[in-house]
Protein backbone atom coordinates (compact mmCIF):
# COMPACT_ATOMS: atom_id res chain seq x y z
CA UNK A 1 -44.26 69.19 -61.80
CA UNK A 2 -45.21 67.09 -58.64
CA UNK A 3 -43.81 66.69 -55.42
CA UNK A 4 -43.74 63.19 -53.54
CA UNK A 5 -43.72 62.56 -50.60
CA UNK A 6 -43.37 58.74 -48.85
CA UNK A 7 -46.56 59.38 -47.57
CA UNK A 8 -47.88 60.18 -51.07
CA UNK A 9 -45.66 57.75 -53.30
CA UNK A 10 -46.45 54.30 -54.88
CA UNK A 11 -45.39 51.22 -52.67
CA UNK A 12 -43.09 49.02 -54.00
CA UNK A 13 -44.43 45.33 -54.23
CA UNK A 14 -42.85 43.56 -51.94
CA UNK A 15 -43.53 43.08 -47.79
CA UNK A 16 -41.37 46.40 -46.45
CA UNK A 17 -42.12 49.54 -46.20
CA UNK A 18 -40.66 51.07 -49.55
CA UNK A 19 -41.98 54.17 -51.31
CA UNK A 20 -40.87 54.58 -55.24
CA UNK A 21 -40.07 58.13 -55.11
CA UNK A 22 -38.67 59.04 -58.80
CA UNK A 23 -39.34 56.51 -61.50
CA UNK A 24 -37.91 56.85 -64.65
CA UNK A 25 -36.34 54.85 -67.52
CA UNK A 26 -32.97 55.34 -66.72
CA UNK A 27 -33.28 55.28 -62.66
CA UNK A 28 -35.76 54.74 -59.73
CA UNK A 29 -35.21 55.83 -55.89
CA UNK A 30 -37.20 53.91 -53.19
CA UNK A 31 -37.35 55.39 -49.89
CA UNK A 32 -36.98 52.06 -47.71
CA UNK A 33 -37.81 52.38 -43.46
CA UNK A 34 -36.88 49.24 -41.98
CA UNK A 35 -37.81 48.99 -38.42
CA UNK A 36 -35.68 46.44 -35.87
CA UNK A 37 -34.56 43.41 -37.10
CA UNK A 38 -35.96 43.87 -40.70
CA UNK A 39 -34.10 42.18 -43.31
CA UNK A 40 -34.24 42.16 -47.32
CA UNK A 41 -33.09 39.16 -48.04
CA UNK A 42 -29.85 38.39 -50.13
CA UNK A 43 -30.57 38.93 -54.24
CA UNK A 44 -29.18 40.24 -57.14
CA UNK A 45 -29.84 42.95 -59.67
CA UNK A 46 -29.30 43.78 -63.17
CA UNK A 47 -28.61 47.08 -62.30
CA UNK A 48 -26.25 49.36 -60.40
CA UNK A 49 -27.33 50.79 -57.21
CA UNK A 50 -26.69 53.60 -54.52
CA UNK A 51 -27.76 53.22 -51.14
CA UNK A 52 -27.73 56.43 -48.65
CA UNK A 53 -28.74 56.34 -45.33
CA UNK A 54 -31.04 59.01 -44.12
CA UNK A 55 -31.19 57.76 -40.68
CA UNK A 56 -30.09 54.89 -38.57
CA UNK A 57 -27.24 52.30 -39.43
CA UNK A 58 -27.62 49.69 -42.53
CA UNK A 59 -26.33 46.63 -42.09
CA UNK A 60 -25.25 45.77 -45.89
CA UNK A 61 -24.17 42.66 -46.70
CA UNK A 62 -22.10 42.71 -50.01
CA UNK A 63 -20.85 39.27 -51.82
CA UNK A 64 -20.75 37.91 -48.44
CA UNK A 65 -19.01 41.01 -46.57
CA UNK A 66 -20.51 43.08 -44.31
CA UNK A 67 -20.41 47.00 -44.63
CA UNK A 68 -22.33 49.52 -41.94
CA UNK A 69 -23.67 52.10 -43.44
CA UNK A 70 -24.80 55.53 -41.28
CA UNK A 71 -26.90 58.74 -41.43
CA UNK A 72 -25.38 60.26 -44.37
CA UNK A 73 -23.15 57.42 -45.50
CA UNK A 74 -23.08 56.09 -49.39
CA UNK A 75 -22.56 53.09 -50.83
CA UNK A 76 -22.45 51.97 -54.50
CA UNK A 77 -23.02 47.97 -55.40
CA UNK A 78 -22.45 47.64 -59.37
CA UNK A 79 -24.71 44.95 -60.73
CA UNK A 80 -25.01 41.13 -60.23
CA UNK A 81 -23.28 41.50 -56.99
CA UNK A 82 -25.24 39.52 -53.99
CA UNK A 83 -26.49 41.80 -51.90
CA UNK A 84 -29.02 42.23 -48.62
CA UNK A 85 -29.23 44.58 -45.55
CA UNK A 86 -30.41 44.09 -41.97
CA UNK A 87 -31.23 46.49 -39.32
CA UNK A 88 -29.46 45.45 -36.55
CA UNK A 89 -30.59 48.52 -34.21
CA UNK A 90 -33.29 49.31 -31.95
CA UNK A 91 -33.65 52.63 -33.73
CA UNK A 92 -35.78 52.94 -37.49
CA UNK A 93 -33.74 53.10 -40.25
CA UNK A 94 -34.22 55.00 -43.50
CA UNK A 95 -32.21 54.29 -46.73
CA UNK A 96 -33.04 55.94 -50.27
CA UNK A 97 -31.95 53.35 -52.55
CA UNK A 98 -30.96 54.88 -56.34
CA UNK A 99 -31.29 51.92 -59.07
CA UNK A 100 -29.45 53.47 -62.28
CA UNK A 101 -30.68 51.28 -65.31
C-alpha cells in the first residue's frame, strides 16, 4: 500500500497543474488546481468522466452549455461529449477529475 499525495504524485503531461492520483486500468483520478483565468481547452474523450470540486467554482462547459460547478458539487460527462472548464474566479480552484475506462 502507498499513499499519494499531489505533492508526491506523477504530473500529468500537459501545461496545468494536474497530479494522477490513482491509475489503474479501469480508471484514473487527476487532482487538477487551476489558478485565475486557467482554462483546459475544449476536447473530447473516449471515456466517461466525473468531475468534483474540492474547492472553488468550475466553470464547465458541456457540448456548448455552461454548468458551474462548486466545493462539493459533481458532475458526470459520458464520453465523446465536447467538453472544457475555466476558472472564472479570483480564488484557486481544485477539481479531482475520475476517468472510468
Amino acid at each position: 500500500m502507498k499513499i499519494i499525495t499531489p505533492e508526491t504524485a506523477e504530473k500529468v503531461p500537459f501545461n496545468l497543474e494536474g497530479r494522477k492520483m490513482y491509475v489503474n486500468p479501469k480508471a484514473e483520478i487527476i487532482h487538477l488546481t487551476l489558478k485565475s483565468g486557467e482554462v483546459v481547452d475544449i476536447h473530447t474523450n473516449p471515456f466517461d468522466v466525473v468531475f468534483y470540486t474540492l474547492e472553488g467554482t468550475a466553470t464547465l462547459n458541456v457540448d456548448g452549455k455552461e454548468y458551474n460547478l462548486q466545493k462539493d458539487c459533481t458532475l458526470e460527462i459520458p464520453k465523446d461529449i465536447p467538453r472544457g472548464m475555466k476558472n472564472k474566479t479570483e480564488d484557486i480552484l481544485r477539481v479531482l477529475v475520475f476517468k472510468v475506462f
